[in-house]
N, C-alpha and C. Protein backbone atom coordinates (compact mmCIF):
# COMPACT_ATOMS: atom_id res chain seq x y z
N UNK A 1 -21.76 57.56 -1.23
CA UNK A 1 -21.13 58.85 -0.99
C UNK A 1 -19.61 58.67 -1.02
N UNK A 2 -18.59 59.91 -1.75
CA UNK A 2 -17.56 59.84 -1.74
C UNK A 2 -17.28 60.41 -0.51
N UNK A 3 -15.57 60.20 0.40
CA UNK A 3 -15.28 61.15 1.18
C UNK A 3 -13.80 60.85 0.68
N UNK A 4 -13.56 62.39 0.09
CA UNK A 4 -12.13 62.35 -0.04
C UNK A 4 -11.13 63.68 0.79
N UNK A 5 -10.10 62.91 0.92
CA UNK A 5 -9.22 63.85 1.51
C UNK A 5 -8.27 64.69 0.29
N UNK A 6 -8.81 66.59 0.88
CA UNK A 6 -8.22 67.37 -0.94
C UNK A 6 -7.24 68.30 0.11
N UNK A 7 -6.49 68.47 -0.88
CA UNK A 7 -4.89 69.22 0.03
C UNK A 7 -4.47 69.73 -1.11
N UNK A 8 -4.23 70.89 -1.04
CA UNK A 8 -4.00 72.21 -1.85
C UNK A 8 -4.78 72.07 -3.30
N UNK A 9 -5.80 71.29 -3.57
CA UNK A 9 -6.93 71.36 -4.69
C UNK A 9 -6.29 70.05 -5.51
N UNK A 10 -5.84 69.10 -5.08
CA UNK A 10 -5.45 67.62 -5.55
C UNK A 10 -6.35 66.45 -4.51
N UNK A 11 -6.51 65.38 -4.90
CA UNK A 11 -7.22 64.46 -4.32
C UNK A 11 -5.99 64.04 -3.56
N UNK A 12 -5.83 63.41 -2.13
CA UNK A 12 -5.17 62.76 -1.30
C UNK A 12 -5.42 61.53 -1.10
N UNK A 13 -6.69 61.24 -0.76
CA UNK A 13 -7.43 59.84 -0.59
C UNK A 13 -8.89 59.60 -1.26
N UNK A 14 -9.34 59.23 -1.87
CA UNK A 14 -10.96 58.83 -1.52
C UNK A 14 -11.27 57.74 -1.41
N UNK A 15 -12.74 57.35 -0.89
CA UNK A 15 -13.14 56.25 -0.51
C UNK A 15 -14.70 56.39 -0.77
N UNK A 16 -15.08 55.06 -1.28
CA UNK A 16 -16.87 55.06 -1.53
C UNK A 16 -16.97 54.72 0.06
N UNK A 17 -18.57 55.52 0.80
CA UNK A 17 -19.03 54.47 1.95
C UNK A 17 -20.58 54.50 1.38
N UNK A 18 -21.47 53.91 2.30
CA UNK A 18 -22.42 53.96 2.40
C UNK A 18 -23.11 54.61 3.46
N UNK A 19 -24.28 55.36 3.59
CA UNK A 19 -24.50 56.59 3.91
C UNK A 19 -25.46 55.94 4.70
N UNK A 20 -25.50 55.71 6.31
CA UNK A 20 -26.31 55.25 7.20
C UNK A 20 -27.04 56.26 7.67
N UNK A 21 -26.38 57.68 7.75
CA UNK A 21 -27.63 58.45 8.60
C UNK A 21 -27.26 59.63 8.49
N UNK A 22 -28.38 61.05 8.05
CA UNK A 22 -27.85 62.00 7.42
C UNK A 22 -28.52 62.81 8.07
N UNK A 23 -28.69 63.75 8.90
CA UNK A 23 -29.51 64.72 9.59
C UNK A 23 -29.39 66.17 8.84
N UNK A 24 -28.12 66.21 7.93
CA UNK A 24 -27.98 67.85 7.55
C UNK A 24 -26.80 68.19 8.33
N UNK A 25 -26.89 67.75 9.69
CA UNK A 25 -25.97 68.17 10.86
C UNK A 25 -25.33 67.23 10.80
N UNK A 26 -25.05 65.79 10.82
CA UNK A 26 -24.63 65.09 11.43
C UNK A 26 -24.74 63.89 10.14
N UNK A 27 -23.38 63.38 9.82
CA UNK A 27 -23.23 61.92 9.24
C UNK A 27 -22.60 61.08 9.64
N UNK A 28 -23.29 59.68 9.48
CA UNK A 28 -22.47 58.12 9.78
C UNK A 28 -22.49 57.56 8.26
N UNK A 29 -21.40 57.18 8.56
CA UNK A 29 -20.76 56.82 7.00
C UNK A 29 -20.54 55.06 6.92
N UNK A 30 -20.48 54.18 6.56
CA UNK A 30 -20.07 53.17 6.57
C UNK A 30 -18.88 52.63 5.90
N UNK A 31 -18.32 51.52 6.01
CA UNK A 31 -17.07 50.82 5.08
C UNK A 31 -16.34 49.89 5.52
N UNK A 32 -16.66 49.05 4.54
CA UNK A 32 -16.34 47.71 4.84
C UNK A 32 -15.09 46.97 4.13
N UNK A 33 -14.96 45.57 4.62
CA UNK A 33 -13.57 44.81 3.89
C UNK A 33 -14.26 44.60 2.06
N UNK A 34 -13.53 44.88 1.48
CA UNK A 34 -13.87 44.68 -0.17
C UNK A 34 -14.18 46.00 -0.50
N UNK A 35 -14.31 47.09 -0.11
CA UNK A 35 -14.37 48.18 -0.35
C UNK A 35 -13.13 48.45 -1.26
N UNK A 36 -12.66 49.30 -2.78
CA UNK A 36 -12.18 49.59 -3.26
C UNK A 36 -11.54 51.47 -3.18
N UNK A 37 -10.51 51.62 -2.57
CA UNK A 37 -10.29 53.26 -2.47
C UNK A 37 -9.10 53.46 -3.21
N UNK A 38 -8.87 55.13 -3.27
CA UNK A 38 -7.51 55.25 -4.13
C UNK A 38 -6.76 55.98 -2.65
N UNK A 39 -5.43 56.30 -2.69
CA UNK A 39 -5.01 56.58 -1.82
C UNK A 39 -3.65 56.35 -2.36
N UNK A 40 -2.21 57.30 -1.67
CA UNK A 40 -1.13 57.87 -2.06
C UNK A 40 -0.40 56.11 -2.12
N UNK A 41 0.69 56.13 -3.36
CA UNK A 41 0.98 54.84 -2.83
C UNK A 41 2.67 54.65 -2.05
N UNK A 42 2.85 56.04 -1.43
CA UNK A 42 3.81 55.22 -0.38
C UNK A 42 2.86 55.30 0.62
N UNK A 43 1.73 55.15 1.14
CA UNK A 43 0.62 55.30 2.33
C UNK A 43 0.56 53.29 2.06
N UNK A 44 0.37 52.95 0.33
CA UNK A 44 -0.18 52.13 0.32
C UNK A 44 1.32 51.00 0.78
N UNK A 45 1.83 51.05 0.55
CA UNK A 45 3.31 50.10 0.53
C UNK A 45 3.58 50.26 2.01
N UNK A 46 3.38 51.28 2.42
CA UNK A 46 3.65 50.94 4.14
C UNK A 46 2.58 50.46 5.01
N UNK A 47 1.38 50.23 4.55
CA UNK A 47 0.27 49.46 5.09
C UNK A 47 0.59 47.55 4.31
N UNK A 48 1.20 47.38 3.47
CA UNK A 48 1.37 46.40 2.97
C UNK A 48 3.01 45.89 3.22
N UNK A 49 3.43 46.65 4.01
CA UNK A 49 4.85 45.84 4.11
C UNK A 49 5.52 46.46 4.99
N UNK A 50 4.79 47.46 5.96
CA UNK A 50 4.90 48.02 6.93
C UNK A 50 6.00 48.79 7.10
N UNK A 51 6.56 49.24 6.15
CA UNK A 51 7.51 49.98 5.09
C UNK A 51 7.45 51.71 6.31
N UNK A 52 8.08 51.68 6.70
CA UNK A 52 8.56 52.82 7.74
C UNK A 52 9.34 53.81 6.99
N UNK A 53 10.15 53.83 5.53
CA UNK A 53 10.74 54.65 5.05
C UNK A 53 9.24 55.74 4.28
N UNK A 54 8.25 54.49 3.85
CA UNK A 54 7.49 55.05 2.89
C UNK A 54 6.74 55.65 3.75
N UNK A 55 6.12 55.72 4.93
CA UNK A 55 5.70 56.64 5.36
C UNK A 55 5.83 57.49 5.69
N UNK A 56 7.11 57.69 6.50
CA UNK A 56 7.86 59.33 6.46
C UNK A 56 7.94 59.61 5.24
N UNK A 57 7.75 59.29 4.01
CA UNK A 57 7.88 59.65 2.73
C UNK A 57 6.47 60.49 2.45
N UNK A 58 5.39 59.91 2.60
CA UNK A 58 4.37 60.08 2.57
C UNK A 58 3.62 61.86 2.71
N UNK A 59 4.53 62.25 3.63
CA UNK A 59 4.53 63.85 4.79
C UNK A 59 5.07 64.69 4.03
N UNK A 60 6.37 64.05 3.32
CA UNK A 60 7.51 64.56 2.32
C UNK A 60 6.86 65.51 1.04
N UNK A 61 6.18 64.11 0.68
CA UNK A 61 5.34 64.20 -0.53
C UNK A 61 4.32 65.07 -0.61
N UNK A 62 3.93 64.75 0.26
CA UNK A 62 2.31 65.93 0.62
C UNK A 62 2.83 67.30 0.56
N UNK A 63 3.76 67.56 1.33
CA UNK A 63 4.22 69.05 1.86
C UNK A 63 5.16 69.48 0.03
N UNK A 64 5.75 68.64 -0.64
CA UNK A 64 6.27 69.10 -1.81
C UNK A 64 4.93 69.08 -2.80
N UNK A 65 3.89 68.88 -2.36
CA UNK A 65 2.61 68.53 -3.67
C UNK A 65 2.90 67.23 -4.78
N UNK A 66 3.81 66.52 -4.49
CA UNK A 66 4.03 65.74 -5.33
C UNK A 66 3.60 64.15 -4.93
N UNK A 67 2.30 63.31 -5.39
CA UNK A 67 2.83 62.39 -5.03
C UNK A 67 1.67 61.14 -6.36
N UNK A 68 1.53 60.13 -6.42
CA UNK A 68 0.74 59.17 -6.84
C UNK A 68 -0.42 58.44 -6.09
N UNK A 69 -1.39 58.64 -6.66
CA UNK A 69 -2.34 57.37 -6.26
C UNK A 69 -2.45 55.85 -6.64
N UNK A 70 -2.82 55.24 -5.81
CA UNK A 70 -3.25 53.84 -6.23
C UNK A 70 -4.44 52.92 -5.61
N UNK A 71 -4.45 52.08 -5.93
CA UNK A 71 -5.50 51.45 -5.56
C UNK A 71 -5.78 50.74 -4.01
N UNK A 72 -6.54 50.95 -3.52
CA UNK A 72 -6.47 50.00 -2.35
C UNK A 72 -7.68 49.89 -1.99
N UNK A 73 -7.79 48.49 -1.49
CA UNK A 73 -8.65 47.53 -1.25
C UNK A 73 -8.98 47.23 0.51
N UNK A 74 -10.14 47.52 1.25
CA UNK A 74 -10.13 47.66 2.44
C UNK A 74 -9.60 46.42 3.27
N UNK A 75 -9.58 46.01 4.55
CA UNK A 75 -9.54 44.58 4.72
C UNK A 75 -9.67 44.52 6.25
N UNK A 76 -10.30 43.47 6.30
CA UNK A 76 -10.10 42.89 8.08
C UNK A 76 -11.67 43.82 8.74
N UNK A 77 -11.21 44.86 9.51
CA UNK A 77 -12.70 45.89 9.84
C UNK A 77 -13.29 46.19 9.39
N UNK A 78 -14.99 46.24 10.18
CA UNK A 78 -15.98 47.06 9.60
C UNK A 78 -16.00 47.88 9.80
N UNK A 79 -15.73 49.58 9.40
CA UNK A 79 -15.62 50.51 9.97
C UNK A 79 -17.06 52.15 9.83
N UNK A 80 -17.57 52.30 10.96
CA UNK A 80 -18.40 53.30 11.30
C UNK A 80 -17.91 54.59 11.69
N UNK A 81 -18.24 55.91 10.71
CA UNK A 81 -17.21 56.91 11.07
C UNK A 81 -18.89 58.13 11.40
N UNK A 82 -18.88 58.95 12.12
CA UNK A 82 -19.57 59.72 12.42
C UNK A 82 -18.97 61.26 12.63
N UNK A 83 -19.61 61.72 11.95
CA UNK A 83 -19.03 62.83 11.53
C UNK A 83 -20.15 64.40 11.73
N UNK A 84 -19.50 64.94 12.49
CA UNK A 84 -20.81 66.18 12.70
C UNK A 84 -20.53 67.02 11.72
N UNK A 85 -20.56 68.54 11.54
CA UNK A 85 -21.12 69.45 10.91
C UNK A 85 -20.30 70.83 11.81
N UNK A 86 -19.57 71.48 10.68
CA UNK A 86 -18.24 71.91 11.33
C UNK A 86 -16.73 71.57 12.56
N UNK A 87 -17.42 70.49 12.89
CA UNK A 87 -16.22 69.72 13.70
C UNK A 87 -15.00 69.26 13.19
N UNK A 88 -13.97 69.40 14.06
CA UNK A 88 -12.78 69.55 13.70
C UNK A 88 -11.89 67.81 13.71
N UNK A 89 -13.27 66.77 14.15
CA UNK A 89 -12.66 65.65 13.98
C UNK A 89 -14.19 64.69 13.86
N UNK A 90 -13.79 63.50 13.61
CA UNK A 90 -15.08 62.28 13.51
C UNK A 90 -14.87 61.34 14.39
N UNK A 91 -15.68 60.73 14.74
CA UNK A 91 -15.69 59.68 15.73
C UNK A 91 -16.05 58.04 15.27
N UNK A 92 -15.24 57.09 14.92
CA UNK A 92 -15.06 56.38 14.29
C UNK A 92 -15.50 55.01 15.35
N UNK A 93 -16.20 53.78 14.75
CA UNK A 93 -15.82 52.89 15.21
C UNK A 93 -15.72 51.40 14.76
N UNK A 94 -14.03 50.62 15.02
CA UNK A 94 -13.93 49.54 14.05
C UNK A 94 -14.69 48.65 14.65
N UNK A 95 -15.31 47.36 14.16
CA UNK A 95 -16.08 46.17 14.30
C UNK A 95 -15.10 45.31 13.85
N UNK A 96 -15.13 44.07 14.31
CA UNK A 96 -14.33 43.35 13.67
C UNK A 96 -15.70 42.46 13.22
N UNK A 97 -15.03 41.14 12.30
CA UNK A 97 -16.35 40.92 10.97
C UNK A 97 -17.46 40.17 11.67
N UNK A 98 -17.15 39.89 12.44
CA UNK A 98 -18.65 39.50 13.26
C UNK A 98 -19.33 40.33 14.43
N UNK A 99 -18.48 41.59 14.25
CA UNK A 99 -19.36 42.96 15.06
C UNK A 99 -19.35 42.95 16.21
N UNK A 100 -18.27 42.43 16.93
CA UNK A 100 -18.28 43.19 18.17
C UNK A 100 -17.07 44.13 17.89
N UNK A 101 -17.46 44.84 18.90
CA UNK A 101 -16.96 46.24 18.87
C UNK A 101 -15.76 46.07 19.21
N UNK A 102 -14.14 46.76 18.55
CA UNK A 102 -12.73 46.26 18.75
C UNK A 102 -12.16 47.56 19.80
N UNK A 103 -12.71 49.10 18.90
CA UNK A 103 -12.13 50.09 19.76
C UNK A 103 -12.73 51.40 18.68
N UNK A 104 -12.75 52.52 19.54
CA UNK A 104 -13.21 54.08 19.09
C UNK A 104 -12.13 54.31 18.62
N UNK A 105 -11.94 55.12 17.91
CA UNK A 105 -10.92 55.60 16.95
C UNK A 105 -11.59 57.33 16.57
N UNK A 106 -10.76 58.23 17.27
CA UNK A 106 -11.23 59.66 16.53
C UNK A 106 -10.12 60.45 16.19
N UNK A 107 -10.26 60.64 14.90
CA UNK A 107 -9.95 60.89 13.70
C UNK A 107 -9.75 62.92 13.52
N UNK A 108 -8.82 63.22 13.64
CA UNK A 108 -8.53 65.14 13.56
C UNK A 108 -8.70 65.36 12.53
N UNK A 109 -9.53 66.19 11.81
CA UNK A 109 -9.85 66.30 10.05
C UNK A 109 -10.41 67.64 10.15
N UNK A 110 -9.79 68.09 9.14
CA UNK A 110 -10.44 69.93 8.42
C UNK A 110 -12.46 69.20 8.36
N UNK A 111 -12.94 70.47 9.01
CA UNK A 111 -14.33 70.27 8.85
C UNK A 111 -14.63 69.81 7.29
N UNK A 112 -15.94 68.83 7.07
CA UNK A 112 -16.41 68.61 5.88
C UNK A 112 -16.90 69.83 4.99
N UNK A 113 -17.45 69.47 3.61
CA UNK A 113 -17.41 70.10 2.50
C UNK A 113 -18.54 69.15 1.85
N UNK A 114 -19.55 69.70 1.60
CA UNK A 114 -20.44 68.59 1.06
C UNK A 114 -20.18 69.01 -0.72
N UNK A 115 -20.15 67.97 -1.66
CA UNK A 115 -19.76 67.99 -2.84
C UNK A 115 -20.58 67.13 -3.78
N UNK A 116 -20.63 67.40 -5.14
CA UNK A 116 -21.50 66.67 -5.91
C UNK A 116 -21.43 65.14 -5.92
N UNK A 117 -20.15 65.06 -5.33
CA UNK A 117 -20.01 63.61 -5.20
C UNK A 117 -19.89 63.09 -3.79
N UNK A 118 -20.32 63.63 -2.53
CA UNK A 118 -20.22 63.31 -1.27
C UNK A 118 -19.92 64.21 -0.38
N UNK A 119 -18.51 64.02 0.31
CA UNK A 119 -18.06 65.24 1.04
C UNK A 119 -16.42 65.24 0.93
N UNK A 120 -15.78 66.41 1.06
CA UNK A 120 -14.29 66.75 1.64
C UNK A 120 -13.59 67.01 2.68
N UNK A 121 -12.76 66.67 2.80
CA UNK A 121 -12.30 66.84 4.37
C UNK A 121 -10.73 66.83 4.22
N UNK A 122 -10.05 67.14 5.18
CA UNK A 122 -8.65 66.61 5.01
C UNK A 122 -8.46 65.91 6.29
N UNK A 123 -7.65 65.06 6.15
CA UNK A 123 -7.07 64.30 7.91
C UNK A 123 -5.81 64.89 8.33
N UNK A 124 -6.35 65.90 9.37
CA UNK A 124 -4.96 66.09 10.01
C UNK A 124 -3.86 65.46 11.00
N UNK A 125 -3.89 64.50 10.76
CA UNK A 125 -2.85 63.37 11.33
C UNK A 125 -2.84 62.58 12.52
N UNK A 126 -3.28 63.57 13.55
CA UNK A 126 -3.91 63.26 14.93
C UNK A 126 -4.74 62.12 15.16
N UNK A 127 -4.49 61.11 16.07
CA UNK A 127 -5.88 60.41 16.29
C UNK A 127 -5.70 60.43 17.76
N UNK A 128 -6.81 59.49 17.78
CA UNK A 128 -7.17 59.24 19.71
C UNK A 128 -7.95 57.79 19.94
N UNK A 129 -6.92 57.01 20.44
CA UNK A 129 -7.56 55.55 20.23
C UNK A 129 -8.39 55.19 21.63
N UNK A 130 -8.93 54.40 21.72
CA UNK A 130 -10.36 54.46 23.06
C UNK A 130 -10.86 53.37 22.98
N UNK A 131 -10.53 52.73 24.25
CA UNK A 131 -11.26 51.12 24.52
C UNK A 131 -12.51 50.99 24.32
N UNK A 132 -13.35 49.67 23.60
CA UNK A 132 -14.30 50.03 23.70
C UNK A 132 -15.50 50.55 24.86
N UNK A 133 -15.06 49.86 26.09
CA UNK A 133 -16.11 50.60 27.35
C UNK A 133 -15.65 51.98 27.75
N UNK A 134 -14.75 53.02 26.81
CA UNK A 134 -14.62 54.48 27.13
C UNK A 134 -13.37 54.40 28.33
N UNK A 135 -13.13 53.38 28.62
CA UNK A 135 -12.52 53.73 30.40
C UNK A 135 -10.88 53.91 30.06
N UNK A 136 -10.10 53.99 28.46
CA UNK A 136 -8.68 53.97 28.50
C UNK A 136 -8.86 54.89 27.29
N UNK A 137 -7.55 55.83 26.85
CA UNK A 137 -7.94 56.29 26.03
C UNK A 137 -6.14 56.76 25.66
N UNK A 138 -5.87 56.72 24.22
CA UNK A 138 -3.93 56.89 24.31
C UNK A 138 -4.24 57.77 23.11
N UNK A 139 -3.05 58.94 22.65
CA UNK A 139 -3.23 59.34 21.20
C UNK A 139 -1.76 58.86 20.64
N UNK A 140 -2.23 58.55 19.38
CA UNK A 140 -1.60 58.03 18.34
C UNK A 140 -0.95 59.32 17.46
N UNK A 141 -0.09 58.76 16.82
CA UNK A 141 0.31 58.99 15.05
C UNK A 141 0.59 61.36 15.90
N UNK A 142 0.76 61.23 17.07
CA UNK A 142 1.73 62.63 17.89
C UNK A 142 2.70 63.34 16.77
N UNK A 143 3.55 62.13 16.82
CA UNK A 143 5.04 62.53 15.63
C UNK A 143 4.60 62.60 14.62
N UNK A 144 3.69 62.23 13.95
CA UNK A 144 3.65 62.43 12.34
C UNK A 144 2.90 64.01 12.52
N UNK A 145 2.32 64.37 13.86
CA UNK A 145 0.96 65.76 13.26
C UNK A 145 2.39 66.82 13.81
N UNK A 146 3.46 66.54 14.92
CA UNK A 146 4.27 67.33 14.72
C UNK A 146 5.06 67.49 13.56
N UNK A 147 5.69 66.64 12.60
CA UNK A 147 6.48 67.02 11.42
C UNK A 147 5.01 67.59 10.68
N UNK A 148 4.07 67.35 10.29
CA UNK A 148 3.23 67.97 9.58
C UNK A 148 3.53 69.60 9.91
N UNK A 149 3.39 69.77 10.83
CA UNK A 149 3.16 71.03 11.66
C UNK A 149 4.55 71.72 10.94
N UNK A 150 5.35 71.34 11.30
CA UNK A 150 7.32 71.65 10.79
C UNK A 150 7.01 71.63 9.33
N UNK A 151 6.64 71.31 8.68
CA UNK A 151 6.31 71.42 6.85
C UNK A 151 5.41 72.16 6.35
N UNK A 152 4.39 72.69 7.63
CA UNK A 152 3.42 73.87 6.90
C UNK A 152 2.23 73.41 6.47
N UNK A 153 1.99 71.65 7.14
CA UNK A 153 0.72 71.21 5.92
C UNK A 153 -0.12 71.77 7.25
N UNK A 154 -0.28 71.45 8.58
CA UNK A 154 -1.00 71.84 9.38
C UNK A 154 -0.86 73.00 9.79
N UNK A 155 -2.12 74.08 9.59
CA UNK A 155 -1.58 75.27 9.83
C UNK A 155 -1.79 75.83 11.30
N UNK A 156 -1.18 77.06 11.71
CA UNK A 156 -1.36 77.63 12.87
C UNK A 156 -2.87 77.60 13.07
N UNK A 157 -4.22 78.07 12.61
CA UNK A 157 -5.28 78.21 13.44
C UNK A 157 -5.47 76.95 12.88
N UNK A 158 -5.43 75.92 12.22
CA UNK A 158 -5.97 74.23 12.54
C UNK A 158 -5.21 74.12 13.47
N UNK A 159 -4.08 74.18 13.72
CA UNK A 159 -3.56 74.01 15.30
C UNK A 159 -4.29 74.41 16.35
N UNK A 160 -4.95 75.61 16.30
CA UNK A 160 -5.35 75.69 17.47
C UNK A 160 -7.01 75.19 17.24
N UNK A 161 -7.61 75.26 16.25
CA UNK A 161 -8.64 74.09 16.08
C UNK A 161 -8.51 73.33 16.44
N UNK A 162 -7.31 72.08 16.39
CA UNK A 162 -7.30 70.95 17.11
C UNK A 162 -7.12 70.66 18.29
N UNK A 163 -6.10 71.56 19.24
CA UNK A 163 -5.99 72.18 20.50
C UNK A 163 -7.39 71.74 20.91
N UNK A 164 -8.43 72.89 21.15
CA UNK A 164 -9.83 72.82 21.44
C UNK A 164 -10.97 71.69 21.18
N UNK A 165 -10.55 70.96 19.81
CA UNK A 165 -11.48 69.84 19.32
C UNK A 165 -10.66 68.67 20.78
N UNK A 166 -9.59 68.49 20.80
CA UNK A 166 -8.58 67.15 22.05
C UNK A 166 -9.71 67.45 23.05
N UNK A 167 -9.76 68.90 23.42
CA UNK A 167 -10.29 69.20 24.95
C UNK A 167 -11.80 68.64 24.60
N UNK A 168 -12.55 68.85 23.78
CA UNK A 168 -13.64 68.59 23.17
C UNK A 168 -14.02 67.40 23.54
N UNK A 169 -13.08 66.83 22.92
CA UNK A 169 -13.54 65.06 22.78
C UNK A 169 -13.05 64.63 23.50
N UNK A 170 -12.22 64.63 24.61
CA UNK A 170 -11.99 64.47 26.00
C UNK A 170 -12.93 64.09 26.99
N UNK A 171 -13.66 65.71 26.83
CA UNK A 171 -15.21 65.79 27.74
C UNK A 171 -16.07 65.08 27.40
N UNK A 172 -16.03 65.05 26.54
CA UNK A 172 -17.41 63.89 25.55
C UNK A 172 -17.11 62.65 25.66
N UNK A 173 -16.06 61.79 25.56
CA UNK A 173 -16.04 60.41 26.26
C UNK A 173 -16.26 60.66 27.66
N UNK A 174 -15.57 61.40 28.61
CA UNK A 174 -15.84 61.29 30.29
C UNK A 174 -17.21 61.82 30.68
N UNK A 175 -18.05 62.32 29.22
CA UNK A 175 -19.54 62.45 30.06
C UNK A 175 -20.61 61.43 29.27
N UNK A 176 -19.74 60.96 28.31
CA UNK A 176 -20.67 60.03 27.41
C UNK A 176 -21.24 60.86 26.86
N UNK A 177 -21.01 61.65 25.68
CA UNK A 177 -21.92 62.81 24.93
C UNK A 177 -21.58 62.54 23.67
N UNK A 178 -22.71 62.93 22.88
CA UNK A 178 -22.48 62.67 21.21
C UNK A 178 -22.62 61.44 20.89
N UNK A 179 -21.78 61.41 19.92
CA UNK A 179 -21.68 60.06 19.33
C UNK A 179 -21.35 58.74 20.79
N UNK A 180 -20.90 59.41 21.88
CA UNK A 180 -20.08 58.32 22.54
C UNK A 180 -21.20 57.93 23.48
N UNK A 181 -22.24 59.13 23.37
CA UNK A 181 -23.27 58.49 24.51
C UNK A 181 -24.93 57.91 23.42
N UNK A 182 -24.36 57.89 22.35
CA UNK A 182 -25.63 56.93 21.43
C UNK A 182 -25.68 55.59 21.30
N UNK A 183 -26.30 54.89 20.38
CA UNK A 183 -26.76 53.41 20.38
C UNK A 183 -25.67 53.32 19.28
N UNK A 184 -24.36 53.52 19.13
CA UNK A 184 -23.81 53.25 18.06
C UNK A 184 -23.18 51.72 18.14
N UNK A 185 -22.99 51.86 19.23
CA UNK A 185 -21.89 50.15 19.27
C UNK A 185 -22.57 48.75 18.97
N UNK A 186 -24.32 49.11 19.13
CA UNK A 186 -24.89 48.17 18.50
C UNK A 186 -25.39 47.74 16.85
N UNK A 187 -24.97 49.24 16.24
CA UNK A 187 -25.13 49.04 14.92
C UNK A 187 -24.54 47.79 14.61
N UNK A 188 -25.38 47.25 13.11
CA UNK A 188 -24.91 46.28 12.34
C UNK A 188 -25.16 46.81 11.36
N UNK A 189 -23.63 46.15 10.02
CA UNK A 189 -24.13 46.22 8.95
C UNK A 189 -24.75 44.97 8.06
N UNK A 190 -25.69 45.61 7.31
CA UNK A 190 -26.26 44.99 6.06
C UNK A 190 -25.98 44.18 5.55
N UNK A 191 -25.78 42.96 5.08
CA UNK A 191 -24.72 41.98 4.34
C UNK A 191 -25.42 42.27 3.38
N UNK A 192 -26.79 42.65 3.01
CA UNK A 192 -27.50 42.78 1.54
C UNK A 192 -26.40 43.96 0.93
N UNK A 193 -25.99 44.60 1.75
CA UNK A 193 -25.94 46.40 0.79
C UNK A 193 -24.89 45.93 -0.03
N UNK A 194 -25.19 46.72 -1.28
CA UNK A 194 -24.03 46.28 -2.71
C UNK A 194 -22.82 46.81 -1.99
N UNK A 195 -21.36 46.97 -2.79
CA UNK A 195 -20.43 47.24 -2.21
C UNK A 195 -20.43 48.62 -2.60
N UNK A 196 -20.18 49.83 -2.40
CA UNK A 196 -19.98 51.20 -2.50
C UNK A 196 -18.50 51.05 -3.59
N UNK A 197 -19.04 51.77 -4.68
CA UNK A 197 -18.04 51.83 -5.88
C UNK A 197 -17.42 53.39 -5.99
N UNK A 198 -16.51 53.95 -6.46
CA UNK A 198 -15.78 54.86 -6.85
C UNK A 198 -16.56 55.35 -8.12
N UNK A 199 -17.20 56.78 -8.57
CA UNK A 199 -17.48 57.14 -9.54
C UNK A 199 -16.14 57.94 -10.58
N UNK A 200 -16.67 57.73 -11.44
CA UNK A 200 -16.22 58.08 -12.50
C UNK A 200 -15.42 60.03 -12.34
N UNK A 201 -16.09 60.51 -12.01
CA UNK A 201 -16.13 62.12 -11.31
C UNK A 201 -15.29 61.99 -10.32
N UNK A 202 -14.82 61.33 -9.74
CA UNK A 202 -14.35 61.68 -8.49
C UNK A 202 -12.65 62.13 -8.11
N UNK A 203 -12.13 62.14 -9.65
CA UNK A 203 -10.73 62.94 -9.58
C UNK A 203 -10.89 64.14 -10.70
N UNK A 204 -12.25 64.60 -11.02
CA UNK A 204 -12.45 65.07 -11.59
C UNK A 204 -13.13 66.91 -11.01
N UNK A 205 -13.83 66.41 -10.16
CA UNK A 205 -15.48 67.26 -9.68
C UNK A 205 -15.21 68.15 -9.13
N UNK A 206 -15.93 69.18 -8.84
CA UNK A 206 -15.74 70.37 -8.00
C UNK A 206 -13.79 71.19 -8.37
N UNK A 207 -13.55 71.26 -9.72
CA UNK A 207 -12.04 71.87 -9.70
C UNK A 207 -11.10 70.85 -9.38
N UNK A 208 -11.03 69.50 -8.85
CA UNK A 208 -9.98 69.00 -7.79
C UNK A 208 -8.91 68.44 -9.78
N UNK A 209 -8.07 68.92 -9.40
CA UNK A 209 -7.17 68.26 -10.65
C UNK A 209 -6.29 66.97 -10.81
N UNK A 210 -6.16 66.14 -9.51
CA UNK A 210 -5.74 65.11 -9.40
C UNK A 210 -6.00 64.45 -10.40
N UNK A 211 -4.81 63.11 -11.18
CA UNK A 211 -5.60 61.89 -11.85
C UNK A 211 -4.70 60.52 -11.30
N UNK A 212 -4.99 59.52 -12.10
CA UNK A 212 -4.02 58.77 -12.06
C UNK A 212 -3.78 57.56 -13.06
C-alpha cells in the first residue's frame, strides 16, 4: 500500500508500507529500514545534514506550491503507524531493529483517502512524542504547525480539527484507549516480508500531477 502526502493536488511525500491489519475502519501500516520513499528534497538534505535553513525552506515551498522530489531511503527504525477512519491523526510506533519499543509518536494528518494505489492523507505538522510506558508525553515540531498556520497551508477548521483530535489523544493515552490500550507494542515484524516497492502509478493516479 501507498500512503502519500497530496497538498493542493501534487504529491508531497509517498511511501510503500506493508499492510498488517485492515478492518475497513481501522489501519496498521508497516515500514522498515531499506524501505525506498520519494519526499521533498529540502525535507531530504535536512534529515541528512541536519540543514536548519532547508527546513524552514521546506514550509516556504509548500505554501508557494513549488518544490522537488527525491529519493529517500528509510533507516535505523521499525516503524508501526495505526491509523483509524476519519481521524484527524495516527498513532505511530518506532521499534528500534531488534524491537523493543523506543517511543509513541502521534502524528496530526488530514483524515485518509483510500486510493487505487493505497491511501492519502496530508501531515499537518503537529506531533506528540510519548514514552514508551505512556507515563511522559511532550509535543514537538509547535513552531513549524504555527508558521504553517501564518502561510495558509493549515486551515482554520483543520485548526480546530486538531484543537479537538490533542484533547482526543490526550484522553486516550491517560485511559489507555485505542491503539494505546492494544497488544501493539508486542508486534513483530516479518524478516520474510519482501521490501514494499513504489509503483509505477503513484505520481500519476487519481488526478495527482506531481513528477519527478
Amino acid at each position: 500500500m501507498i500512503r502519500r502526502d497530496i497538498f493542493d493536488g501534487r504529491v508531497w511525500t509517498a511511501s510503500p508500507h506493508r499492510v498488517v491489519h485492515d478492518t475497513g475502519h481501522e489501519l496498521a501500516l508497516a515500514y522498515w529500514p531499506g524501505i525506498r520513499s520519494l519526499a521533498p528534497t529540502t525535507w531530504i538534505s535536512w534529515l541528512r545534514n541536519e540543514d536548519a535553513v532547508a527546513r524552514d525552506a521546506a514550509i516556504t515551498n509548500l505554501a508557494a506550491r513549488q518544490w522537488e522530489l527525491g529519493h529517500w531511503t528509510w533507516r535505523e527504525s521499525v516503524w508501526l503507524s495505526i491509523i483509524g477512519e476519519h481521524a484527524f491523526f495516527s498513532v505511530n510506533l518506532f521499534f528500534t531493529p531488534d524491537h523493543r519499543l523506543n517511543r509513541w509518536y502521534v502524528n496530526f494528518q488530514r483524515p485518509y483517502r483510500r486510493t487505487a494505489t493505497g491511501i492519502d492523507t496530508f501531515d499537518l505538522f503537529l506531533d506528540l512524542v510519548v514514552t514508551p510506558d505512556l507515563a511522559r508525553w511532550a509535543w514537538k515540531d509547535e513552531d513549524e504547525y504555527r508558521h504553517a498556520r501564518r502561510m495558509g497551508i493549515v486551515t482554520d477548521d483543520e485548526h480546530q480539527e486538531v484543537r479537538e483530535a490533542r484533547d482526543e489523544v490526550l484522553a486516550m493515552i491517560q485511559d489507555r484507549r485505542g491503539a494505546f490500550g492494544a497488544d501493539w507494542p508486542n508486534w513483530r515484524a516479518n524478516p520474510s516480508w519482501p521490501v514494499p516497492v513504489l509503483s509505477p502509478e503513484v505520481l500519476m493516479a487519481e488526478g495527482v500531477v506531481s513528477t519527478i
